[in-house]
Every structure is written in structure tokens, then in C-alpha cells.
Protein backbone atom coordinates (compact mmCIF):
# COMPACT_ATOMS: atom_id res chain seq x y z
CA UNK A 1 0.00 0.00 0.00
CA UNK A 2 0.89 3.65 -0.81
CA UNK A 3 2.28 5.40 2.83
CA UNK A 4 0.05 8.42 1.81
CA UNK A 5 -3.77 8.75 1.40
CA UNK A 6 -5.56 9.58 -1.75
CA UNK A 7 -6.18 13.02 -1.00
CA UNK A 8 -9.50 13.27 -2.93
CA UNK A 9 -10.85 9.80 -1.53
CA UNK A 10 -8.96 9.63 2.14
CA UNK A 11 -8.00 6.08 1.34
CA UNK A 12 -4.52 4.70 1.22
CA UNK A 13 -4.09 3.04 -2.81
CA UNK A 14 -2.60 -0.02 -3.53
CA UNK A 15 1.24 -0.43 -5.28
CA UNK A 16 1.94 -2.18 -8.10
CA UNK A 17 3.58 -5.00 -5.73
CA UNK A 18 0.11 -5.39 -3.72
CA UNK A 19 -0.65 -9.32 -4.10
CA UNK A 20 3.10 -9.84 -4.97
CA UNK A 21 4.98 -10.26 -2.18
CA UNK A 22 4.96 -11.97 1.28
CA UNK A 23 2.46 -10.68 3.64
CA UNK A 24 3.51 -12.85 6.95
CA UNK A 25 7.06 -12.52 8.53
CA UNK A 26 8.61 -14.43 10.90
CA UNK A 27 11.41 -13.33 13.45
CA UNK A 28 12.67 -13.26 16.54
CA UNK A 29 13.67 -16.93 16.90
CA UNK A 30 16.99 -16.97 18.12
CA UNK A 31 19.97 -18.74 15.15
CA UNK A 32 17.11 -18.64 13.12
CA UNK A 33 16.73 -16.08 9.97
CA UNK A 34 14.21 -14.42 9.78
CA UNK A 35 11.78 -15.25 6.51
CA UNK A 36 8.02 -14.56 4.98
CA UNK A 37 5.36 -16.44 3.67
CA UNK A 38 2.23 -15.46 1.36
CA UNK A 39 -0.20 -17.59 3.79
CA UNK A 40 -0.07 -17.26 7.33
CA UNK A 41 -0.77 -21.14 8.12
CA UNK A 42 2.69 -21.39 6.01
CA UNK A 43 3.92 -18.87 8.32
CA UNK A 44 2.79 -20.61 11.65
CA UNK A 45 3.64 -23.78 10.54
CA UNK A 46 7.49 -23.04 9.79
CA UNK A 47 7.99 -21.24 12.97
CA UNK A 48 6.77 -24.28 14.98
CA UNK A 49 9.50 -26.46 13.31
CA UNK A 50 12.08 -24.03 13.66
CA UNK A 51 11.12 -23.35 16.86
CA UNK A 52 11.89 -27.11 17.36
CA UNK A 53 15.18 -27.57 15.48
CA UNK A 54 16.75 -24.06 16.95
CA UNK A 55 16.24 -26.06 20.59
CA UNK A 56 17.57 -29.28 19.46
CA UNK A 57 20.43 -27.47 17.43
CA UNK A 58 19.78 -29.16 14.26
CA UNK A 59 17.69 -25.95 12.56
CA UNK A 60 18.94 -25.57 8.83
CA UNK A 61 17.84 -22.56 6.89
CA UNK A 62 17.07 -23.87 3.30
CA UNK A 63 18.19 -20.67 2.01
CA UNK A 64 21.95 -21.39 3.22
CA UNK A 65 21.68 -24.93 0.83
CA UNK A 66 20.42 -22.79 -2.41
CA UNK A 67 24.22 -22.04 -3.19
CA UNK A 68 25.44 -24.20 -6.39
CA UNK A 69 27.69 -27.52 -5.31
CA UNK A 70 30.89 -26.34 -6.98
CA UNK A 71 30.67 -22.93 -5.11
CA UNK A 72 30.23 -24.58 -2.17
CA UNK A 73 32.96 -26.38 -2.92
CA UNK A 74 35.06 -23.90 -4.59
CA UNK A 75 34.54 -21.04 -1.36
CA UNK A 76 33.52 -23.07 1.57
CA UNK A 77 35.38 -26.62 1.49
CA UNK A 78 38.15 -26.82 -0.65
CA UNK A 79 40.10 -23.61 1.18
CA UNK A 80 39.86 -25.83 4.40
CA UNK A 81 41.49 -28.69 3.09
CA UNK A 82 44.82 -29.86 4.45
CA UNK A 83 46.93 -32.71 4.59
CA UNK A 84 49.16 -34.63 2.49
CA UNK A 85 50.30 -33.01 -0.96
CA UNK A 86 49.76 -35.84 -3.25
CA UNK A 87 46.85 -37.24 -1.33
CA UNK A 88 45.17 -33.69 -1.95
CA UNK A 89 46.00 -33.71 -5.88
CA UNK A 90 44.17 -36.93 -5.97
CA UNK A 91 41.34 -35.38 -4.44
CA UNK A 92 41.29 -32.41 -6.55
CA UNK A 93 41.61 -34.41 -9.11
CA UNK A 94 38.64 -35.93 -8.85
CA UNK A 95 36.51 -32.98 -7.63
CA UNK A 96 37.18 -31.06 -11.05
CA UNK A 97 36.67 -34.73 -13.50
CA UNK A 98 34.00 -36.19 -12.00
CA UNK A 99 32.22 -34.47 -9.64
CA UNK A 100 32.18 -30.87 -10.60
CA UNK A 101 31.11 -31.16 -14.12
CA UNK A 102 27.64 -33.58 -13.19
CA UNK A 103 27.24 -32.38 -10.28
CA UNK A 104 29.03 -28.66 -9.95
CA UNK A 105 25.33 -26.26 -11.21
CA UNK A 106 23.04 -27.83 -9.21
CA UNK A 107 22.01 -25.93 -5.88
CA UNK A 108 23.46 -27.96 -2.85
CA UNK A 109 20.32 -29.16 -1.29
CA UNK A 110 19.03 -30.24 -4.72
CA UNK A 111 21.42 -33.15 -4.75
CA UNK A 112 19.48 -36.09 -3.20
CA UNK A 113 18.90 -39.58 -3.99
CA UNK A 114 17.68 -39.59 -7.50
CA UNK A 115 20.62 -37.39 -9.02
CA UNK A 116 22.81 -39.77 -7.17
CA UNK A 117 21.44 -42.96 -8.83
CA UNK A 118 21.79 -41.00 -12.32
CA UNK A 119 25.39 -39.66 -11.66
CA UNK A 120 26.48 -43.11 -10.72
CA UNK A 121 24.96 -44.87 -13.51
CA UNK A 122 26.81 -41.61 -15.39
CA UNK A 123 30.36 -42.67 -13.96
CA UNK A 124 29.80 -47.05 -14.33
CA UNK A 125 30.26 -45.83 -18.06
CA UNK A 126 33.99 -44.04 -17.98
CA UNK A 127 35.22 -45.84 -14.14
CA UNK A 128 35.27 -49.06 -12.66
CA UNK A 129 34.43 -50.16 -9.00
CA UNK A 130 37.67 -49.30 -6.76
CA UNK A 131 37.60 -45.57 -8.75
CA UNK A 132 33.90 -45.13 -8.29
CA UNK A 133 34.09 -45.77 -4.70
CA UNK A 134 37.07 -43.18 -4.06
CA UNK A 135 34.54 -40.75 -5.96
CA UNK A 136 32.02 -41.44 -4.02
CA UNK A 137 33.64 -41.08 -0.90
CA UNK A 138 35.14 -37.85 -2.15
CA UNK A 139 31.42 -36.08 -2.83
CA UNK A 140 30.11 -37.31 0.60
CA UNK A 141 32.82 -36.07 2.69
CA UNK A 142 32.29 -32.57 0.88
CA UNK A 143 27.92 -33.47 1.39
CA UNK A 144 28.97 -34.17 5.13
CA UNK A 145 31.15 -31.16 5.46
CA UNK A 146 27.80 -29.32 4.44
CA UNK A 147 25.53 -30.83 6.69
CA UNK A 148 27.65 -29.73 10.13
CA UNK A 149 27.95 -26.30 8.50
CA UNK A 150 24.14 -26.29 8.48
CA UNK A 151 23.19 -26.02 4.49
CA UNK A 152 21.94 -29.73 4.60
CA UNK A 153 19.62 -31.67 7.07
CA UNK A 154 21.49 -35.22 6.16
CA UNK A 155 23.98 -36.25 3.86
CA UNK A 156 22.65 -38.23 0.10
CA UNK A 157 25.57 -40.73 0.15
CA UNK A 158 24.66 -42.38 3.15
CA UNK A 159 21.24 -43.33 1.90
CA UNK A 160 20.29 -46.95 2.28
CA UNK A 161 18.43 -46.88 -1.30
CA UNK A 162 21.92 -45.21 -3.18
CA UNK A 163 24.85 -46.79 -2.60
CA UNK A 164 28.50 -47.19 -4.75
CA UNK A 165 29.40 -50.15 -6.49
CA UNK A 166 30.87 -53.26 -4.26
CA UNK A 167 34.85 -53.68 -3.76
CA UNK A 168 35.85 -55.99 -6.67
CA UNK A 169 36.51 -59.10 -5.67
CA UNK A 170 39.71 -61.00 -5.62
CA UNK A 171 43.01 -61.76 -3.52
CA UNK A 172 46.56 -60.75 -3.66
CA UNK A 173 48.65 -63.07 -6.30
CA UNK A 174 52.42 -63.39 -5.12
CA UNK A 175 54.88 -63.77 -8.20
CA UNK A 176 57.27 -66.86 -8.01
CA UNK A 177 60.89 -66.68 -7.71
CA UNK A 178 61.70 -67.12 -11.14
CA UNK A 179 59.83 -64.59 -12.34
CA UNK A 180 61.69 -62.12 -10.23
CA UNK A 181 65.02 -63.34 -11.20
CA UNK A 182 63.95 -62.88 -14.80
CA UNK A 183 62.85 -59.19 -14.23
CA UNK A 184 65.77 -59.00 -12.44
CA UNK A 185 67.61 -60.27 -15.70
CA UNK A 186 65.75 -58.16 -17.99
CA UNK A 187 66.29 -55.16 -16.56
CA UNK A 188 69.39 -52.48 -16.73
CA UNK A 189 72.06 -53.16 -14.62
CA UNK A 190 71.67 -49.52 -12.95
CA UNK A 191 68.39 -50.58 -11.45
CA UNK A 192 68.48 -54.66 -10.91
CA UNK A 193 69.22 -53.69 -6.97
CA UNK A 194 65.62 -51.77 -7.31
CA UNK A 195 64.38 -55.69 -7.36
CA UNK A 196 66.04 -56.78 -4.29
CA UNK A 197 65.09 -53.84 -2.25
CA UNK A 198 61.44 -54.59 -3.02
CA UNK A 199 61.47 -58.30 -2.90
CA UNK A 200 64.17 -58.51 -0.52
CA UNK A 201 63.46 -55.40 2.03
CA UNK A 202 59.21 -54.94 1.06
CA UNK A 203 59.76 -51.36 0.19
CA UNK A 204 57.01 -49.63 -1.62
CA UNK A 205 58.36 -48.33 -4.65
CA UNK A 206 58.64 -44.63 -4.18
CA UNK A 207 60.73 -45.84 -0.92
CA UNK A 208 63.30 -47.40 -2.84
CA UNK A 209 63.93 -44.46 -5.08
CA UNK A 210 64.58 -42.67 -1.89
CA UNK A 211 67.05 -45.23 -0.18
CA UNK A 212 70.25 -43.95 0.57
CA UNK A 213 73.59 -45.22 1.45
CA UNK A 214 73.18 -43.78 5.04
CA UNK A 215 69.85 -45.47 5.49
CA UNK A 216 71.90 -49.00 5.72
CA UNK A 217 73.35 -50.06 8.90
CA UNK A 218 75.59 -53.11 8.00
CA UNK A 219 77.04 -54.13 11.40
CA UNK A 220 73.24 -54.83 12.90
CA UNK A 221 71.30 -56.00 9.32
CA UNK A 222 68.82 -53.57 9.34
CA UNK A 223 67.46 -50.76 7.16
CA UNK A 224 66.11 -47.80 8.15
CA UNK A 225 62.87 -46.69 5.57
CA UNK A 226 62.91 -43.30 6.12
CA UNK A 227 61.66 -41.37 3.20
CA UNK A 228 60.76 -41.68 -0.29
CA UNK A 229 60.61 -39.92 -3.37
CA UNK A 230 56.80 -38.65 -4.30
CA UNK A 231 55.40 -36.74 -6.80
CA UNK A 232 53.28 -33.93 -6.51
CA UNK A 233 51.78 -31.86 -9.55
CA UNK A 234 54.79 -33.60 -12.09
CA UNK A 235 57.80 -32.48 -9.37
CA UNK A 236 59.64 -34.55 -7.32
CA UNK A 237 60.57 -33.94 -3.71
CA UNK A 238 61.30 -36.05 -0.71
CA UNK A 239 58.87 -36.85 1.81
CA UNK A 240 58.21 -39.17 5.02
CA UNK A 241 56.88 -43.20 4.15
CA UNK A 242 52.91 -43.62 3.78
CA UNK A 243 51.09 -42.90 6.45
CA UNK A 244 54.12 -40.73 7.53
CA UNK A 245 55.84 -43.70 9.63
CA UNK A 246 59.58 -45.12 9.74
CA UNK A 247 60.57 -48.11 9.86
CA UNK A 248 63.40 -50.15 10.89
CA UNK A 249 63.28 -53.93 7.86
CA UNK A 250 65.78 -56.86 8.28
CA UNK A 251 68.57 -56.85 6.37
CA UNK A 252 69.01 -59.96 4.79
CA UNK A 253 72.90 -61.22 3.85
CA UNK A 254 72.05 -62.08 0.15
CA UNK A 255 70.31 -58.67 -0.15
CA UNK A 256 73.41 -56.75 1.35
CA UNK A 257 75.77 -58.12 -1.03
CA UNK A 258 73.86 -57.06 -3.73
CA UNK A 259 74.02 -53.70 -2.31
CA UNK A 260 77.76 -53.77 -2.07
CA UNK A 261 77.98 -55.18 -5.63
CA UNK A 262 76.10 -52.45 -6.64
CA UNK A 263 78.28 -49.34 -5.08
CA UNK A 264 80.77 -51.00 -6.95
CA UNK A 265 79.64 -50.30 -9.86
CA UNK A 266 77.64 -46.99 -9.21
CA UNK A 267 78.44 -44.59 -6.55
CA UNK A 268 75.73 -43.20 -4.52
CA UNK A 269 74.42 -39.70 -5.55
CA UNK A 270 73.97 -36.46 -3.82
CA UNK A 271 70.16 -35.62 -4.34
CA UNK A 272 68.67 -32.54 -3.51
CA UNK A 273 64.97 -31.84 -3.42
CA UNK A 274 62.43 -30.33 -1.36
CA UNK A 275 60.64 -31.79 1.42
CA UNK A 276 57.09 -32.94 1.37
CA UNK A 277 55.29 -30.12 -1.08
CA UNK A 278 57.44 -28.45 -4.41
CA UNK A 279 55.17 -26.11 -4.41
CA UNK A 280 56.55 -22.82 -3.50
CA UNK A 281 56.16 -21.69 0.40
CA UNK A 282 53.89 -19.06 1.33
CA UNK A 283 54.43 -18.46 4.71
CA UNK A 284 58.39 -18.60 6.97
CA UNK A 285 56.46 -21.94 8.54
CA UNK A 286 55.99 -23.31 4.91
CA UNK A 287 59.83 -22.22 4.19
CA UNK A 288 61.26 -23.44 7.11
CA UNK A 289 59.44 -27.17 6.36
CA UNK A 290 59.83 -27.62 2.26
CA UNK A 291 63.49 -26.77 2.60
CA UNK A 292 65.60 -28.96 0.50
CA UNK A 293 67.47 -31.86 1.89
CA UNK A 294 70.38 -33.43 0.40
CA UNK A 295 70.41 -37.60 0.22
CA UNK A 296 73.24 -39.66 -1.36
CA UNK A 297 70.28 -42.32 -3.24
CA UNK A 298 71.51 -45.61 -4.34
CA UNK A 299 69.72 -45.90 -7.11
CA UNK A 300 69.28 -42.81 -9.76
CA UNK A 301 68.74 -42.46 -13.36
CA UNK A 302 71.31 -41.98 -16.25
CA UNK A 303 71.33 -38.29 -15.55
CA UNK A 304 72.45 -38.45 -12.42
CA UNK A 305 68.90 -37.50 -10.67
CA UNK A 306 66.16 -38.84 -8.59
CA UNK A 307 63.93 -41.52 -10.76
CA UNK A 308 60.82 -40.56 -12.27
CA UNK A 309 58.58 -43.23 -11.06
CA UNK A 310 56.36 -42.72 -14.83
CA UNK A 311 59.14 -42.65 -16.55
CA UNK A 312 60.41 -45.67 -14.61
CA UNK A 313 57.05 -47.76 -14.96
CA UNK A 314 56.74 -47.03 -19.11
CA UNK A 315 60.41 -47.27 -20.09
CA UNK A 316 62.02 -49.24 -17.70
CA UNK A 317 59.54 -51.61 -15.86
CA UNK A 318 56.98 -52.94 -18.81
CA UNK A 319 60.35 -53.66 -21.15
CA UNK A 320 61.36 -55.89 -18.98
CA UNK A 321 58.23 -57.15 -18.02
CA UNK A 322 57.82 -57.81 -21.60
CA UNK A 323 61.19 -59.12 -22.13
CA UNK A 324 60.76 -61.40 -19.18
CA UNK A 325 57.57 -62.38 -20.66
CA UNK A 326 55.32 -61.58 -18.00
CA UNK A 327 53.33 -59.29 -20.49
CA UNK A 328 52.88 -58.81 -24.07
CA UNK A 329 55.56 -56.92 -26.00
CA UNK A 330 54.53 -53.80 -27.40
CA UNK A 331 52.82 -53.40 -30.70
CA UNK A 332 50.60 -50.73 -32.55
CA UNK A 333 47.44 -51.42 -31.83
CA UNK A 334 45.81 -48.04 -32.09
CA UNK A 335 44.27 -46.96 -35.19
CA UNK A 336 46.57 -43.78 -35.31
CA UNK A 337 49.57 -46.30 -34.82
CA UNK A 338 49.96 -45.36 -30.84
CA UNK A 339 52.16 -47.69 -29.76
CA UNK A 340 50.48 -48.48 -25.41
CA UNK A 341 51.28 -51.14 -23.18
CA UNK A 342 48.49 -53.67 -22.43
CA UNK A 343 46.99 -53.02 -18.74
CA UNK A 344 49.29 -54.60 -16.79
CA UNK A 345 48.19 -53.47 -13.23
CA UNK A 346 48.94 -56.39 -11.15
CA UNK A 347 52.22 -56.57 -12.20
CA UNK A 348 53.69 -53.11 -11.47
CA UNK A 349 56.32 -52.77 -8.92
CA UNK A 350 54.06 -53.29 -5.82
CA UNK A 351 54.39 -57.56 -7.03
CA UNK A 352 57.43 -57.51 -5.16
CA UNK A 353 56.34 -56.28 -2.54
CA UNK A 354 53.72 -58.93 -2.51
CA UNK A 355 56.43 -61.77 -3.02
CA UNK A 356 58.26 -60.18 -0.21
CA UNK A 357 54.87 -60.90 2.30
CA UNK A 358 54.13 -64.37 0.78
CA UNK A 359 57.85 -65.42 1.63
CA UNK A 360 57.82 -64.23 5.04
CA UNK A 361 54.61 -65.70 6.07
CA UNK A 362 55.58 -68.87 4.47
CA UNK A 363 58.74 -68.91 6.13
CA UNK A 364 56.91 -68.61 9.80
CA UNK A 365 57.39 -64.94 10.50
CA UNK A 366 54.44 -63.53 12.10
CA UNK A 367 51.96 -61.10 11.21
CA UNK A 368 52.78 -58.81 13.81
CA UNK A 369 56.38 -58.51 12.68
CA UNK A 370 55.10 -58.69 9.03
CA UNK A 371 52.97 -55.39 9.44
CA UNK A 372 55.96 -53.80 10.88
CA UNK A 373 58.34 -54.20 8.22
CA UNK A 374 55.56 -53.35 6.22
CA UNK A 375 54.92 -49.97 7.49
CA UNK A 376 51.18 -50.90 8.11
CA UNK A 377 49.50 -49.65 11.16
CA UNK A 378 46.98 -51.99 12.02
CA UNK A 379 48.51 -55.86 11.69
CA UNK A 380 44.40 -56.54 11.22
CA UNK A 381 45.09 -55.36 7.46
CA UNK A 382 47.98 -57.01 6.85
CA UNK A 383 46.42 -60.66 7.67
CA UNK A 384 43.26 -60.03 5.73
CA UNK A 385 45.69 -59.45 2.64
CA UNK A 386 48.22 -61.75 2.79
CA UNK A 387 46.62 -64.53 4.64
CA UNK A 388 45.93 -66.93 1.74
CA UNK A 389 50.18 -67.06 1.90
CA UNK A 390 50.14 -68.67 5.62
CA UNK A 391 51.74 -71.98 5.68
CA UNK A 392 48.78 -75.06 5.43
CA UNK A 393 46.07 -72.67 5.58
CA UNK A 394 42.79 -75.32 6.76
CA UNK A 395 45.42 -78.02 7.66
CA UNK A 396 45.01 -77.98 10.88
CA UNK A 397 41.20 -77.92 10.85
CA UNK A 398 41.29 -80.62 8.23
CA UNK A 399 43.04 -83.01 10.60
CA UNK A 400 40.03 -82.26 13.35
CA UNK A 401 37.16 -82.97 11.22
CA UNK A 402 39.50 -86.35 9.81
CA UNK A 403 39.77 -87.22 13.55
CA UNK A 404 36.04 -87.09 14.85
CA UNK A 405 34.90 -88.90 11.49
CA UNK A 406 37.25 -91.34 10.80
């Protein structure tokens, strides 16, 4: 309505905006916006429930989830992300392939059930199970994130009607010993000791690259894992073992004397490269931490520098494989003559780390000690992996069940 009377009629006139907006405001309710309604039953009926959910704590305005899910992303979550350099490119990785582009325009509390079931049907087309699930779990930590900053009521991905794909099944495989002698064979003479540090010590692979002379301790057998080399966005740098533990791993005499043979023919190399993140520092704190360190690494490429584990894996590792005859050689298969290595994923350089596990267990060790040289936290893990390798697995139980029947 107009503020002032008609003057000729003594009545106040009506706006263009009468019937157009809200006519019923509600306030007052402490943590809870205020916001109007057309119909006052609309009105009274909202401030009972928010009424409610202010008391209990768990009142969420939807206004707050109207903002898109890759803004949310973009201003609210992704800023407050910390942790691990290469564990975070992963994740940003797939925010911006497969999460962001589906999923990125549409307002955050518009994401429910249904456009789950269609963006996972969307991503069974381009990803298989193990890659779906880290997707998955990517979106509903950022869903979760939302719901304790109060834009959502309850998170999508934990719906018992949506769920992603089941782990593919299957077990560990252990290579025999003669196919690791004939990588072994197959490979340049600069990196054969690469094979006995990961069948012989269980190093992961970017923990060999970073193995230096000073890391062996001859006089008491033992080798201390105490960095590796890591990539983060296409630079190197040195960094603390996964899950950021050391470990002390049994030196074994047959592995040592490789070692020795080795620094006879190539001397270790002073390495230099920043710790943990290559990115530059921002802050003295940031400075102080990524400084370089200096390592003399026992193993190193022709030029003198710390391996390139992709370089490694496609012009180093799959010749031999293929030499060794573990895979296919390598032949143009693509239509534009691309010459690309058949998927050969169970037979990178984590299969010696697997032979290193089935030899211990067979040999007697226990798991305890095998999760330790490991570098696993929880020994739990270690014998649902490996313990299809333990020595007579169901012999025992066999003999029981032989003794009451027979």
C-alpha cells in the first residue's frame, strides 16, 4: 500500500507490488533467519518447526543450501582442506573430472537420492568399481562437510536406497621366484638392486627411489625406511613413508651383497629436493618445512637425478616385463599407430612387494612382525591381505574334522 492517502478519496491506494509479495514474517527466533510467507498457516507452521530444530540445534535454513555444489565447494570446502600433498591432488583431481562437471550447477540441497542414482549410472560408463568408490567417498565427505555447516539436514551418500558399487573381488597373487630373477635379468644393470630392495626389504616403490647409502646399517642387518621420493603436480621432492611412519626392515645377507655389488659399480648420488610439497612456500612456517634436503640415493637415473617413477614404470619396468615375458611386447594397436602397453596393473612394482609378504609368512614370521616391516599400522590389514600365503592354511582344521569322522 501507498504510505500516503488519496487526497480526494482519504484512502490509502494499492502499489503495483500489492498481491506480490509476502504478507507474513517471521522473526525473533533466536539462530534462526528471519523469513516470509504469502499464507499465514505457512507462516505458523514453519515457525513451529524451527522453533523445534533451533532447541535441538539441528535448525537448517534452506536458504543457506540454495548455493550451487561447486561454489560450495570452490569457497567453503576446498580452502579448508589440508593434509598430504599428493593425497590432496588426488582429491582435486577428482573434484574437477567427476564431480564438478555432473554435479558442480546444481544448488546444494538439490542433490538427493535420484541425481545420485543418475550420476552413478553416469560414472559405471567411464570408471570401474575401486575408482567409483574413491569418488564417491570424495562427494560425501564434501555433502557431510555441508551438513555440520548447516546447508543440509542429512547427507545423500549415506542413503540406504543409493549406494557405490561393491569392492571388486579377488586376492593378492604373489609372483614366483623365477619370475623375479627374470625381471631381475631383464632389466638395466643400474636398477636390478631396485628388485632386491622390493622383494628382498618390502619397500614400496617410491621408498626405494629414496634409499640412501646412510639409510643401511651393515654391522646390525637392518634398514632404516625413512623417506621416499613422491610426486606432486609432475615435481619430485622427498617426503616421510605412507602414512608418515619409519621403519626399521631386516637386512638380509644375500640382499646386502647385492648392495655392495652395486656401489661398486655406481656410486651413490647427492640428491637434492624439497621436502614434502614443491610447491613454492607461502608463509616462513611453509619455508622453514619444504626446505631442501640433500640424500646420497643408491639408485638414480642416467642423468644423475632422482627416478621418475612414470618414466620408470613405461620405459624401464613394462620392457622388462615384456622381455621377461610376464606381459605382451609392445605393438601398434591403435588406429593412429599409438604404440600403449596392455593393462598390466597387477604386475607393477608393488608384485614384489607382494612376493616379499608371501615369503615371510611362508617362512613362519608372524603377522605382527610382518605389518611392521611393512609400514602398516593396524597388523588386522595385513592378515586379511596376505593370509591366503600362511603356511597349510585349513590343515590344521582338516586333521580335526579327519579325527572325529574317521
Amino acid at each position: 500500500m501507498k504510505k500516503r492517502p488519496n487526497p480526494a478519496t482519504g484512502k490509502r491506494e494499492r502499489t503495483t507490488l500489492y498481491g506480490k509479495s509476502t504478507r507474513y514474517r517471521v522473526k525473533g527466533v533466536p539462530g534462526v533467519k528471519d523469513r516470509s510467507f504469502h499464507a499465514l498457516q505457512d507462516a505458523k507452521t514453519w515457525l513451529a518447526q524451527a522453533q523445534t530444530d533451533a532447541r535441538r540445534g539441528e535448525f537448517v535454513d534452506p536458504r543457506d543450501g540454495a548455493i550451487s555444489l561447486g561454489d560450495y565447494i570452490s569457497t567453503h570446502w576446498w580452502p579448508t582442506q589440508s593434509g598430504d600433498p599428493s593425497t590432496l591432488e588426488r582429491i582435486e583431481q577428482r573434484v574437477r573430472r567427476h564431480i564438478v562437471p555432473h554435479l558442480g550447477a546444481l544448488p546444494l540441497n538439490s542433490v538427493g537420492t535420484q541425481v545420485l542414482r543418475s550420476w552413478k549410472k553416469r560414472l559405471e560408463s567411464d570408471l570401474g568399481p575401486t575408482s567409483i568408490r574413491l569418488v564417491w567417498a570424495t562427494l560425501s565427505s564434501i555433502l557431510q562437510a555441508a551438513v555440520e555447516d548447516r546447508r543440509l539436514g542429512r547427507n545423500p551418500c549415506r542413503a540406504s536406497t543409493v549406494r557405490p558399487p561393491a569392492a571388486a573381488p579377488g586376492r593378492v597373487e604373489a609372483w614366483p621366484p623365477e619370475r623375479v630373477l627374470a625381471v631381475r635379468a631383464a632389466l638395466p644393470e643400474r636398477y636390478r638392486l631396485l628388485v632386491e630392495i622390493g622383494a628382498g626389504l618390502g619397500l614400496r616403490q617410491g621408498e626405494a627411489l629414496g634409499l640412501a647409502k646412510e639409510d643401511f646399517d651393515f654391522d646390525q642387518e637392518i634398514v632404516q625406511v625413512r623417506r621416499q621420493v613422491k610426486m606432486v603436480r609432475t615435481k619430485l621432492c622427498f617426503a616421510l613413508p605412507k602414512g608418515r611412519k619409519v621403519r626399521d626392515v631386516p637386512l638380509p645377507p644375500s640382499v646386502a651383497k647385492a648392495v655392495w655389488r652395486h656401489l661398486d659399480l655406481f656410486a651413490p648420488v647427492p640428491v637434492t629436493l624439497p621436502w614434502d610439497d614443491p610447491t613454492p612456500p607461502q608463509t616462513a612456517v611453509e619455508a622453514k618445512h619444504r626446505r631442501p634436503r640433500t640424500y646420497n640415493l643408491m639408485v638414480t637415473g642416467r642423468e644423475r637425478k632422482a627416478i621418475n617413477r612414470n618414466y620408470f614404470n613405461s620405459y624401464v619396468w613394462k620392457p622388462a616385463l615384456a622381455e621377461a615375458g610376464v606381459i605382451a611386447p609392445l605393438e601398434e594397436s591403435a588406429p593412429d599407430g599409438a604404440r600403449v602397453w596392455e593393462p598390466s596393473r597387477e604386475h607393477g612394482f608393488h608384485a614384489l612387494r607382494h612376493f616379499y609378504a608371501s615369503e615371510q609368512l611362508e617362512a613362519g614370521e608372524s603377522v605382527v612382525s610382518l605389518a611392521r616391516w611393512l609400514g602398516h599400522s593396524d597388523p588386522g590389514f595385513t592378515l586379511r591381505k596376505y593370509a591366503h600365503f600362511l603356511p597349510r592354511a585349513g590343515a590344521r582344521g582338516s586333521a580335526a574334522i579327519d579325527a572325529v569322522f574317521s
